[in-house]
PDB file of N, CA and C in Angstrom:
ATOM      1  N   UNK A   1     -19.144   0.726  54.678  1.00  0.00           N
ATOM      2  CA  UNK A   1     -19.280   0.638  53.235  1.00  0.00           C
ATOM      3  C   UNK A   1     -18.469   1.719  52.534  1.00  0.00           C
ATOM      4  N   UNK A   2     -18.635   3.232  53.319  1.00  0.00           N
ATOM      5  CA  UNK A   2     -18.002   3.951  52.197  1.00  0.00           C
ATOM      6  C   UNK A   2     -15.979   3.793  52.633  1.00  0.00           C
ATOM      7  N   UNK A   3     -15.416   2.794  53.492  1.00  0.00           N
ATOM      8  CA  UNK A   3     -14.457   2.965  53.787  1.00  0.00           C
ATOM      9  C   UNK A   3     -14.211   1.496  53.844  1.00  0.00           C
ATOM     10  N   UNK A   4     -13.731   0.435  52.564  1.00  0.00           N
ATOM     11  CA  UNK A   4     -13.748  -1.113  52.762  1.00  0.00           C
ATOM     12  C   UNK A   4     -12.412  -1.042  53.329  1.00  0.00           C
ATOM     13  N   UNK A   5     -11.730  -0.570  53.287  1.00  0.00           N
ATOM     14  CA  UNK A   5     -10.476  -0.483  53.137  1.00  0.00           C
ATOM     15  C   UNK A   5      -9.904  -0.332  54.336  1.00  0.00           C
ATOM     16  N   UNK A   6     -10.741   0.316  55.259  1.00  0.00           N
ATOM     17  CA  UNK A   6     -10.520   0.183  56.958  1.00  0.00           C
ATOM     18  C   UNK A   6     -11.621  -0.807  58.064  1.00  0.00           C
ATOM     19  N   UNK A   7     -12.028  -1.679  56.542  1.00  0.00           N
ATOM     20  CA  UNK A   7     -13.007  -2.353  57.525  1.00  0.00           C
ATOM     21  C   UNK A   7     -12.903  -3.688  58.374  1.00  0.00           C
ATOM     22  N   UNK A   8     -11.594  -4.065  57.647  1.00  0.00           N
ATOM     23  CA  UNK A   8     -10.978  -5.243  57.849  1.00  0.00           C
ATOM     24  C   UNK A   8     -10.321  -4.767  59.670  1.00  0.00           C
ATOM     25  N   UNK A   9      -9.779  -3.613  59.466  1.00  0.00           N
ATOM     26  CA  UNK A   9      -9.027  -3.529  60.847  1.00  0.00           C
ATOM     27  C   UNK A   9      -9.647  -2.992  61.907  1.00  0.00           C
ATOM     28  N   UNK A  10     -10.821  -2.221  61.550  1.00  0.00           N
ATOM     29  CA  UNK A  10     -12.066  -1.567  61.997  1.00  0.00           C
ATOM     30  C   UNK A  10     -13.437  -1.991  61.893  1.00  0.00           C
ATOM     31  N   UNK A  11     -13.730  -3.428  62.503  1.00  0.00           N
ATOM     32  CA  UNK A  11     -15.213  -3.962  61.584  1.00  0.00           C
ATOM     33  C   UNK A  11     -16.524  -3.415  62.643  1.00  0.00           C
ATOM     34  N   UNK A  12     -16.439  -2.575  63.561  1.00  0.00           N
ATOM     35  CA  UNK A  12     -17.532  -2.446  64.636  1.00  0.00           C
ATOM     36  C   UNK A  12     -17.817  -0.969  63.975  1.00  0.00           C
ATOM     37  N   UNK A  13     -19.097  -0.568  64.573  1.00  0.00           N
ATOM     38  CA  UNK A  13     -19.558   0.518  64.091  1.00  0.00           C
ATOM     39  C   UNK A  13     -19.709   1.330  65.586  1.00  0.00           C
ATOM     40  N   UNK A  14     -19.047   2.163  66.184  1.00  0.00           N
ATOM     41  CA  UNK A  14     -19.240   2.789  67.715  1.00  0.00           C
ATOM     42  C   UNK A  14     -20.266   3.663  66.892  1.00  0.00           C
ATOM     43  N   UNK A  15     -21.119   4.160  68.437  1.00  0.00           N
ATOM     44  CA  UNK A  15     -22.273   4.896  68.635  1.00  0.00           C
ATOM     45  C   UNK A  15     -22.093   5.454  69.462  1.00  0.00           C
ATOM     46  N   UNK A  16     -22.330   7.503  69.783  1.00  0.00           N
ATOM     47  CA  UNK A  16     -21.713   7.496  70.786  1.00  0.00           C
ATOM     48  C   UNK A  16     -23.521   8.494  71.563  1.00  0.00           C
ATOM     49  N   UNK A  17     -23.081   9.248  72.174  1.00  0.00           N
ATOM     50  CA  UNK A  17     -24.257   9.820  72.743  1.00  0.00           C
ATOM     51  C   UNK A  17     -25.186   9.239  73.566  1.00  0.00           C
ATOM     52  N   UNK A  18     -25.226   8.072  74.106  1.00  0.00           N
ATOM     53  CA  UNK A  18     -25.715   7.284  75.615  1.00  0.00           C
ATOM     54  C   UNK A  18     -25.548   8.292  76.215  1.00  0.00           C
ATOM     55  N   UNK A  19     -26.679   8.229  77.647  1.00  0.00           N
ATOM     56  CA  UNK A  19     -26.071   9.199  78.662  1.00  0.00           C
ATOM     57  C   UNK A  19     -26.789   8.228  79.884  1.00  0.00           C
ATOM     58  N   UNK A  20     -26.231   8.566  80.930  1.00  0.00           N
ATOM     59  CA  UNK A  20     -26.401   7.937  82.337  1.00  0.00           C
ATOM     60  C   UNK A  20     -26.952   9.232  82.701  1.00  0.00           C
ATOM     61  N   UNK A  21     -28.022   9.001  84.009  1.00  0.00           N
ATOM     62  CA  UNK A  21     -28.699  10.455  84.619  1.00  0.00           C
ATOM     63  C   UNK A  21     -27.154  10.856  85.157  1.00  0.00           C
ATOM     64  N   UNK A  22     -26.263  10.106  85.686  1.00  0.00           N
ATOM     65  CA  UNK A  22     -25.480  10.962  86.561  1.00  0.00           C
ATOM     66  C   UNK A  22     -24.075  12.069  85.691  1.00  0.00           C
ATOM     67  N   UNK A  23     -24.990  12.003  84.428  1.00  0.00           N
ATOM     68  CA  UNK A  23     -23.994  13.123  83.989  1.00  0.00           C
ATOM     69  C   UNK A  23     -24.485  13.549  82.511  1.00  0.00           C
ATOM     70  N   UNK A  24     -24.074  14.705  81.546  1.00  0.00           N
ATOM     71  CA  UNK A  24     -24.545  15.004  80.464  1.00  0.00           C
ATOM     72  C   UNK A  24     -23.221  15.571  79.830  1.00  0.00           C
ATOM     73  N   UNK A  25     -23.271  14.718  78.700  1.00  0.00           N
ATOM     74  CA  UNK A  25     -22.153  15.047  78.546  1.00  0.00           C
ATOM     75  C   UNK A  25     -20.436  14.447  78.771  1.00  0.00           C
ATOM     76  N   UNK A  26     -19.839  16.066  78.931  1.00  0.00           N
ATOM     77  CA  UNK A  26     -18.269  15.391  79.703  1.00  0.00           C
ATOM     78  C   UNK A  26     -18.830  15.954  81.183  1.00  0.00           C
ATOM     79  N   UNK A  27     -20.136  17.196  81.334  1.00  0.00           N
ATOM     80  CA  UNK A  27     -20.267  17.695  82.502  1.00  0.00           C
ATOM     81  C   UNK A  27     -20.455  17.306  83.619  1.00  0.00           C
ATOM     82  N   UNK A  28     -20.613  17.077  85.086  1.00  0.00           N
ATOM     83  CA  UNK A  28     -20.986  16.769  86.210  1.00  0.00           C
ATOM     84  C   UNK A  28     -20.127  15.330  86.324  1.00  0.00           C
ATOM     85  N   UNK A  29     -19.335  14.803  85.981  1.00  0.00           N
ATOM     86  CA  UNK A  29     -17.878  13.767  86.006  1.00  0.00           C
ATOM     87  C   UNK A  29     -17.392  14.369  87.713  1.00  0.00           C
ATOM     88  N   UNK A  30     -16.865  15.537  87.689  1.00  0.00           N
ATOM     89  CA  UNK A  30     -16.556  15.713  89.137  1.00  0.00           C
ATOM     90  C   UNK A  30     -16.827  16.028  90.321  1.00  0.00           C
ATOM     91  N   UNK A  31     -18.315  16.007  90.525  1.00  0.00           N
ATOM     92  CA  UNK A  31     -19.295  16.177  91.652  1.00  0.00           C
ATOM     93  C   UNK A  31     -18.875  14.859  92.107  1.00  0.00           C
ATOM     94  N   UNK A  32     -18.254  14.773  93.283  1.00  0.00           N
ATOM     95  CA  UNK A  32     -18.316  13.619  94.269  1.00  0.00           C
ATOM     96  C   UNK A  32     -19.634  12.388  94.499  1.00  0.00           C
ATOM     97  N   UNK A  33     -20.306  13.342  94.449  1.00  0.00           N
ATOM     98  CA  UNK A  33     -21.736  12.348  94.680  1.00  0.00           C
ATOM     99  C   UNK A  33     -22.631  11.407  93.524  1.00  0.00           C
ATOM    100  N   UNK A  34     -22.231  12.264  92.388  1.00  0.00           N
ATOM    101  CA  UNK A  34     -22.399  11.869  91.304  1.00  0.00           C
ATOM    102  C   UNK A  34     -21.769  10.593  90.705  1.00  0.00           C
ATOM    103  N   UNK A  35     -20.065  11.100  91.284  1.00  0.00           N
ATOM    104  CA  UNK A  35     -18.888  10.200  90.588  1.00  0.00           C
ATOM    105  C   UNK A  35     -18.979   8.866  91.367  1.00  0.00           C
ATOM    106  N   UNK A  36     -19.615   8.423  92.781  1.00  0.00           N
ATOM    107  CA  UNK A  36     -19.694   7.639  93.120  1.00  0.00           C
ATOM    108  C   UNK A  36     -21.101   6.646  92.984  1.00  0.00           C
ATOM    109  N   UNK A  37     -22.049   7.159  91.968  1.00  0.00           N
ATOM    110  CA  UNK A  37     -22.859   6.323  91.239  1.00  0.00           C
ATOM    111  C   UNK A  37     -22.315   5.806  89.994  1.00  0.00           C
ATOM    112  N   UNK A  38     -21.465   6.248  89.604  1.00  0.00           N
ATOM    113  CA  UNK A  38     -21.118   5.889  88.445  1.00  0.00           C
ATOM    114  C   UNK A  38     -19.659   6.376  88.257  1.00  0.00           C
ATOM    115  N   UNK A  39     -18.498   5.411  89.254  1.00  0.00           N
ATOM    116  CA  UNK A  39     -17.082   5.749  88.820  1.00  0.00           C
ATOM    117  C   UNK A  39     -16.469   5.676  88.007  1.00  0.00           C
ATOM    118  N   UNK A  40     -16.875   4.122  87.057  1.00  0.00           N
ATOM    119  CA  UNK A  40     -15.994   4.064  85.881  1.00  0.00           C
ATOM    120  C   UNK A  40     -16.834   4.067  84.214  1.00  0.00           C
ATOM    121  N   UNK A  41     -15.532   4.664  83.974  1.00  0.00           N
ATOM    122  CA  UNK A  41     -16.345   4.371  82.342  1.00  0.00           C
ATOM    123  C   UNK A  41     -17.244   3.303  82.157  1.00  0.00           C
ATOM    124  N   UNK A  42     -17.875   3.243  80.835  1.00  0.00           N
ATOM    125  CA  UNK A  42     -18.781   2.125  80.523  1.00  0.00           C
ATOM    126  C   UNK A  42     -18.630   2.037  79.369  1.00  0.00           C
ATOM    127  N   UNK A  43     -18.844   0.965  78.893  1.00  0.00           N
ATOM    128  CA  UNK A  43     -19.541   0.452  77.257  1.00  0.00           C
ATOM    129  C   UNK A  43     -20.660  -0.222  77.164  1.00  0.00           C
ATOM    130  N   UNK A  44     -21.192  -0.102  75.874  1.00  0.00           N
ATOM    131  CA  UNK A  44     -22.442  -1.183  76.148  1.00  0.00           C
ATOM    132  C   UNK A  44     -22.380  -1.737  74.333  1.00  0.00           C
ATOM    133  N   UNK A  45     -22.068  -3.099  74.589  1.00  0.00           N
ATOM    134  CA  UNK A  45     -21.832  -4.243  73.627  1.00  0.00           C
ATOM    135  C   UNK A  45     -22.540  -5.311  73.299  1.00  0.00           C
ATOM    136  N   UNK A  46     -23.086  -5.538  72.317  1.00  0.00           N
ATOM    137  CA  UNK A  46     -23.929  -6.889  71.974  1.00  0.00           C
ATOM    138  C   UNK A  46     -23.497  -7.834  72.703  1.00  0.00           C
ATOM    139  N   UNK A  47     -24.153  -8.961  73.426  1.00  0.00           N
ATOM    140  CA  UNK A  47     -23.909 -10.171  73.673  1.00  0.00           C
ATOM    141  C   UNK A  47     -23.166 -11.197  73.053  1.00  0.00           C
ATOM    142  N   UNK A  48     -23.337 -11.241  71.634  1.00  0.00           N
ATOM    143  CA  UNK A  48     -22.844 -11.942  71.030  1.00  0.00           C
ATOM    144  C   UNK A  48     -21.336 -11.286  70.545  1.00  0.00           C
ATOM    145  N   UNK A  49     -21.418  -9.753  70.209  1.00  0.00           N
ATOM    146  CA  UNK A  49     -20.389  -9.515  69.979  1.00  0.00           C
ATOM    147  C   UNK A  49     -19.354  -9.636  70.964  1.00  0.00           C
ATOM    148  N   UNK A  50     -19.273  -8.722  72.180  1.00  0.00           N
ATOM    149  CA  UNK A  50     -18.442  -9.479  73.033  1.00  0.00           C
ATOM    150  C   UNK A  50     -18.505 -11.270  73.486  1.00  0.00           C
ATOM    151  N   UNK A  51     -18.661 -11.637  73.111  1.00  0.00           N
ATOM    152  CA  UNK A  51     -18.731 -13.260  73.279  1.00  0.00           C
ATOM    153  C   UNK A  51     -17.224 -13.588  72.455  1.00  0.00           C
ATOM    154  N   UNK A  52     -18.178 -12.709  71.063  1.00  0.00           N
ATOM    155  CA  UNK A  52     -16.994 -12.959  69.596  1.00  0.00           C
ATOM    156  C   UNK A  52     -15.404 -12.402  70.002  1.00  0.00           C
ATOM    157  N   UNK A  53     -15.834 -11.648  70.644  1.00  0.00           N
ATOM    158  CA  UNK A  53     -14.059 -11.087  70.776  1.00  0.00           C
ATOM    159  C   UNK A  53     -13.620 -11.013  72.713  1.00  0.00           C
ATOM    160  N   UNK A  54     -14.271 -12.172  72.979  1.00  0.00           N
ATOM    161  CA  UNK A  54     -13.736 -13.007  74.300  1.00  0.00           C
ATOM    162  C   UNK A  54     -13.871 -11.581  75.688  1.00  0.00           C
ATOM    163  N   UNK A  55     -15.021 -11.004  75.777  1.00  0.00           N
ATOM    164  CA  UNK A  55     -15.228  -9.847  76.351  1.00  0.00           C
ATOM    165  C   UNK A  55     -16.476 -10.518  77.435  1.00  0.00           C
ATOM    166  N   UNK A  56     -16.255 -10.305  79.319  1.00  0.00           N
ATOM    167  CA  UNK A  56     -17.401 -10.877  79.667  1.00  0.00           C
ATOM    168  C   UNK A  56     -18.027  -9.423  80.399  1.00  0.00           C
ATOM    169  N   UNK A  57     -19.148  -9.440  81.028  1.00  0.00           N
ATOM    170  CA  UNK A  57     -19.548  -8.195  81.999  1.00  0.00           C
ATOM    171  C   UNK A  57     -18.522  -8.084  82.784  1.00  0.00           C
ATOM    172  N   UNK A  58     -18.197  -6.808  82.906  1.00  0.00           N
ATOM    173  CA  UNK A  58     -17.561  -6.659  84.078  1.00  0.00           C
ATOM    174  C   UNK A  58     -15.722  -6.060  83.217  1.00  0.00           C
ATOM    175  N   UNK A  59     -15.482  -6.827  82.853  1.00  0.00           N
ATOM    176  CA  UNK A  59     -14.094  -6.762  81.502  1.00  0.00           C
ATOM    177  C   UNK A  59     -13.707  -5.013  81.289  1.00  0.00           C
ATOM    178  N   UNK A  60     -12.584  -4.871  81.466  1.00  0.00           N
ATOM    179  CA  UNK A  60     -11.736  -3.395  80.892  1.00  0.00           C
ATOM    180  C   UNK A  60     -11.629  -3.544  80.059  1.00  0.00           C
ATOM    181  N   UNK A  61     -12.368  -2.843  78.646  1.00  0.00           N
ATOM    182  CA  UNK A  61     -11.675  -2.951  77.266  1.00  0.00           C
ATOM    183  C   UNK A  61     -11.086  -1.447  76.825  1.00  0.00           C
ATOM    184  N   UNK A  62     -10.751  -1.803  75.329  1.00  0.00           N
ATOM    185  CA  UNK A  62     -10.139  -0.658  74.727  1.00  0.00           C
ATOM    186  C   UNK A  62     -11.308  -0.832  73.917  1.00  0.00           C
ATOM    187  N   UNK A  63     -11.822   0.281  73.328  1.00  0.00           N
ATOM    188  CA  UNK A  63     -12.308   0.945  71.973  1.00  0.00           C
ATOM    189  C   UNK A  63     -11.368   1.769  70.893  1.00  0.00           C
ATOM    190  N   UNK A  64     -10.874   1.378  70.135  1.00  0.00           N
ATOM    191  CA  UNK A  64     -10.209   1.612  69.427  1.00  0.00           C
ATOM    192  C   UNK A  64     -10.341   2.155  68.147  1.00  0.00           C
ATOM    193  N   UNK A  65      -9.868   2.879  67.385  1.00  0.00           N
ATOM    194  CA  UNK A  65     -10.210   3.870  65.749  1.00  0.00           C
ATOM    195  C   UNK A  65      -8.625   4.466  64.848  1.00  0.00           C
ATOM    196  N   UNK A  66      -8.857   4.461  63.921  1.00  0.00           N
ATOM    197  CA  UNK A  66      -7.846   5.477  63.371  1.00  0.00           C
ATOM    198  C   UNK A  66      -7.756   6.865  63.645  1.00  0.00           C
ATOM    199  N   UNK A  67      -8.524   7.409  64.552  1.00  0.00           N
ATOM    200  CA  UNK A  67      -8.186   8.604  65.622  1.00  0.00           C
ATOM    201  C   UNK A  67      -7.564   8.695  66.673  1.00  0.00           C
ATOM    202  N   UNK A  68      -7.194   7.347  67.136  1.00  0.00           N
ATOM    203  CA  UNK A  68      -6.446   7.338  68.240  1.00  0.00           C
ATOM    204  C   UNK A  68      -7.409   6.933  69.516  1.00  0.00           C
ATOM    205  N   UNK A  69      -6.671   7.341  70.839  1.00  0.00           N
ATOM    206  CA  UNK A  69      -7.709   6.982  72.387  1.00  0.00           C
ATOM    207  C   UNK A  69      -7.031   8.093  73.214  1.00  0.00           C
ATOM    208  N   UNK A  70      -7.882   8.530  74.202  1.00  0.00           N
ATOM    209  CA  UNK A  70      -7.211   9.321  74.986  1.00  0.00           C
ATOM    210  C   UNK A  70      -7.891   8.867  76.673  1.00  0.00           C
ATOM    211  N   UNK A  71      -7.301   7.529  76.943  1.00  0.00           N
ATOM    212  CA  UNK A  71      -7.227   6.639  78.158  1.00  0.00           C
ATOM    213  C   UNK A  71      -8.875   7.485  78.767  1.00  0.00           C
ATOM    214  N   UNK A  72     -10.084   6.346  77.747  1.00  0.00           N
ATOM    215  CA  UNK A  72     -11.484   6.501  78.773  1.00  0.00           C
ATOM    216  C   UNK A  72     -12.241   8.079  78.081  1.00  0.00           C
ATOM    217  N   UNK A  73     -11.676   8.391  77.061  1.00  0.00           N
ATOM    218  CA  UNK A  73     -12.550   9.487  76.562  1.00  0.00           C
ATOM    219  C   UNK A  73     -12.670   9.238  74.859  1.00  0.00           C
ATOM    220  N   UNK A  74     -14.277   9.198  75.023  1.00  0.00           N
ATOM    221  CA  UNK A  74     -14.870   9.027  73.350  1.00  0.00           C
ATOM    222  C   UNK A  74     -14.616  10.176  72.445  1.00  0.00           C
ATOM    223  N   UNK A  75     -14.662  11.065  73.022  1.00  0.00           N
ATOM    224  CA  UNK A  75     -14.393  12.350  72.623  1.00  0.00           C
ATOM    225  C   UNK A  75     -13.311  12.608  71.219  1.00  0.00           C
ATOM    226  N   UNK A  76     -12.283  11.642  71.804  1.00  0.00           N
ATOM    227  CA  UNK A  76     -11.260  11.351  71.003  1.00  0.00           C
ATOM    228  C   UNK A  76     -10.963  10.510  69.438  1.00  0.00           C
ATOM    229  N   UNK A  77     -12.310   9.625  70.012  1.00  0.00           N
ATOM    230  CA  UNK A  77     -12.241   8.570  69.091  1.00  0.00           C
ATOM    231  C   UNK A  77     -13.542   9.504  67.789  1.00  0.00           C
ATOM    232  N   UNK A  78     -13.661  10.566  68.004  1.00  0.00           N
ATOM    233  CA  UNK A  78     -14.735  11.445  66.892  1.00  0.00           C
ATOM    234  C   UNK A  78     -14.131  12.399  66.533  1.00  0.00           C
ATOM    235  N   UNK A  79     -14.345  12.302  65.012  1.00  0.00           N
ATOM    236  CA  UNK A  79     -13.496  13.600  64.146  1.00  0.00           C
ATOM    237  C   UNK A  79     -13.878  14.861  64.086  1.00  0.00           C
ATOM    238  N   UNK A  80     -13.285  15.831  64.647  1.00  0.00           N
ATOM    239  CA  UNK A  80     -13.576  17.247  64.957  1.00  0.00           C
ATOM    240  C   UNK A  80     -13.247  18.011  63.593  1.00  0.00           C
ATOM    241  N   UNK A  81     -12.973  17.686  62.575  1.00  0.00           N
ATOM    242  CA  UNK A  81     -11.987  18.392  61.405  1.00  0.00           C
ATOM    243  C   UNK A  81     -13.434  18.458  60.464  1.00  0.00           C
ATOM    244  N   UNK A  82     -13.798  17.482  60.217  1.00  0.00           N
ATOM    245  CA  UNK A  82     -14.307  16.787  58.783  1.00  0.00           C
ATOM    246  C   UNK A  82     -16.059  17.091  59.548  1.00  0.00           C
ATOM    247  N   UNK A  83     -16.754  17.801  59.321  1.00  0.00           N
ATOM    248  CA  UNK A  83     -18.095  17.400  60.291  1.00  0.00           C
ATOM    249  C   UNK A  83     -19.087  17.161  59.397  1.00  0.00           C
ATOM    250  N   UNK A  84     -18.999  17.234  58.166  1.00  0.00           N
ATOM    251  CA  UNK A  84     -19.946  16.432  57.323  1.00  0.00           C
ATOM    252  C   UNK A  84     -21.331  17.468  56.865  1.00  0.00           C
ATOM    253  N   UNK A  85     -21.801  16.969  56.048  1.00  0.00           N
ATOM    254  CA  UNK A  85     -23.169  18.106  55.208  1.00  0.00           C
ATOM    255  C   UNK A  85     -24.398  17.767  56.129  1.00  0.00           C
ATOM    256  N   UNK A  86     -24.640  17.034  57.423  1.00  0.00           N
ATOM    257  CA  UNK A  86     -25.288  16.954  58.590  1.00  0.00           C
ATOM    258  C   UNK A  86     -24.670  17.803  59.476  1.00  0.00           C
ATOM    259  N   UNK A  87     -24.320  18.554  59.496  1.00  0.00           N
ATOM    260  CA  UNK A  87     -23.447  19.505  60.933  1.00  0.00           C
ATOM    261  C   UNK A  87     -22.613  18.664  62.278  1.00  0.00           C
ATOM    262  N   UNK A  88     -22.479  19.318  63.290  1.00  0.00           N
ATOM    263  CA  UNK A  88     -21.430  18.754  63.604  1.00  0.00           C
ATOM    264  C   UNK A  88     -21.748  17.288  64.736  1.00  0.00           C
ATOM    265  N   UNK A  89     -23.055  16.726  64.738  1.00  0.00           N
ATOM    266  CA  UNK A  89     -23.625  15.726  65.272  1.00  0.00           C
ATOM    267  C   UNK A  89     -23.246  14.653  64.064  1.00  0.00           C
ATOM    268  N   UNK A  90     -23.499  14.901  63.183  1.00  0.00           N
ATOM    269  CA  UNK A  90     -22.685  13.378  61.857  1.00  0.00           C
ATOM    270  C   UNK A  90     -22.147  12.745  62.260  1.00  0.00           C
ATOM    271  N   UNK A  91     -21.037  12.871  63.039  1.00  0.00           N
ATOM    272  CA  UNK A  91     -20.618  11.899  62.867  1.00  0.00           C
ATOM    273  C   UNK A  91     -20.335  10.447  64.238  1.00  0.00           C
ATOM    274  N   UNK A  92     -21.327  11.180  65.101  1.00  0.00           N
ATOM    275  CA  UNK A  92     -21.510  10.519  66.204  1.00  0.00           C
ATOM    276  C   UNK A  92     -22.018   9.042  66.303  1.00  0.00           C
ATOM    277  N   UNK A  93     -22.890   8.851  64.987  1.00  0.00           N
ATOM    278  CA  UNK A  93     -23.246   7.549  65.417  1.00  0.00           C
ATOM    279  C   UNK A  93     -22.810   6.614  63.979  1.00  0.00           C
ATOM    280  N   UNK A  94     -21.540   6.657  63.161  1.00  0.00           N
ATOM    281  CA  UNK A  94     -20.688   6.387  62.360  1.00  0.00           C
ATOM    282  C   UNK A  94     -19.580   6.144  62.643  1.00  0.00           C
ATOM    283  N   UNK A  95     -19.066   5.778  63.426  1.00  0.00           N
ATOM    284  CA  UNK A  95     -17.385   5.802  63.683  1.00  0.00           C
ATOM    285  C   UNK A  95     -16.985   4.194  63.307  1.00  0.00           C
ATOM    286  N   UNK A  96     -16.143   3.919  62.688  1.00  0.00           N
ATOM    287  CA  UNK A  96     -15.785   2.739  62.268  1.00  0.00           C
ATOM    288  C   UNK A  96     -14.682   2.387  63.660  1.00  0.00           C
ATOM    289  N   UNK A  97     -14.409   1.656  63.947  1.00  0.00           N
ATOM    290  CA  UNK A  97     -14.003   0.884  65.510  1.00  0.00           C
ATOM    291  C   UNK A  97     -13.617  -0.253  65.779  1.00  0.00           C
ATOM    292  N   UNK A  98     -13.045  -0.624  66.661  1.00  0.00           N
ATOM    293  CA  UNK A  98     -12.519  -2.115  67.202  1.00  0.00           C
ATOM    294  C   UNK A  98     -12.685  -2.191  68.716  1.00  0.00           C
ATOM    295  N   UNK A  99     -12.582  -3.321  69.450  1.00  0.00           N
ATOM    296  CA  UNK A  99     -13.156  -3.254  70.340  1.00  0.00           C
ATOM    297  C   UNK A  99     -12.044  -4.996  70.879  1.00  0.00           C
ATOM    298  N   UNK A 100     -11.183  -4.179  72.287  1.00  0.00           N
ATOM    299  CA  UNK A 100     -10.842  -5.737  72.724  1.00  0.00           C
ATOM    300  C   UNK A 100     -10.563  -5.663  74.074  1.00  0.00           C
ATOM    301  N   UNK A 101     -10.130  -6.691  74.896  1.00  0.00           N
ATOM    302  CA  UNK A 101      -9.875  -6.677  76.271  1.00  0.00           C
ATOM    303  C   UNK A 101      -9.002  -6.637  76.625  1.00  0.00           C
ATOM    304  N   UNK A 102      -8.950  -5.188  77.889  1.00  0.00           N
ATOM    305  CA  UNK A 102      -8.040  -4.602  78.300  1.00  0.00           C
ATOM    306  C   UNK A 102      -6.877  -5.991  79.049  1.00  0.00           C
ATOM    307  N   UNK A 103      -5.356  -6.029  78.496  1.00  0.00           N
ATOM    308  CA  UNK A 103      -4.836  -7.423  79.508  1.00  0.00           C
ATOM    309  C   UNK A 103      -4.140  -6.794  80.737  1.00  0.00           C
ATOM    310  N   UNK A 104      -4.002  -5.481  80.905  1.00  0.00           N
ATOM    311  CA  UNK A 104      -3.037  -5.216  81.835  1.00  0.00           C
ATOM    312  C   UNK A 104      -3.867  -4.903  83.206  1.00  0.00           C
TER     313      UNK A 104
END
């Protein structure tokens, strides 16, 4: 709402802060034992929405923003500059976004 103007190219709303036990954070990613409960990134997407934009279980996508991507880190896709009159958690579960399947 407060951004119509990027909503057309950005209509998903990312959420970020999920956590899997096998990590907190960006931390414990390179414990071997860890990394092999849980090797690859994840998303987690409405049913219907991935339906809408041809996405099945299992599917490599991109998450996408006017911040850019940095290949598998959310980190990237959240504005570090601007942190808002909520401190610097604001803007975690606001990010305007796109969302499609990886073809390569």
């Amino acid at each position: 709402m407060s951004k119509p103007e990027l909503a057309e190219d950005y209509p998903l709303i990312l959420t970020t802060g999920a956590r899997r036990y096998t990590s907190f954070h960006s931390e414990h990613r390179q414990i071997k034992t860890l990394r092999k409960l849980t090797p690859e990134p994840f998303v987690e997407i409405h049913p219907k929405t991935a339906e809408e934009h041809g996405i099945k279980e299992g599917d490599w996508v991109i998450v996408e923003n006017m911040f850019g991507n940095w290949r598998s880190n959310v980190n990237s896709l959240v504005p570090h500059k601007n942190v808002g009159k909520m401190g610097f958690g604001a803007p975690y579960k606001g990010i305007m976004c796109k969302i499609y399947k990886e073809t390569d």
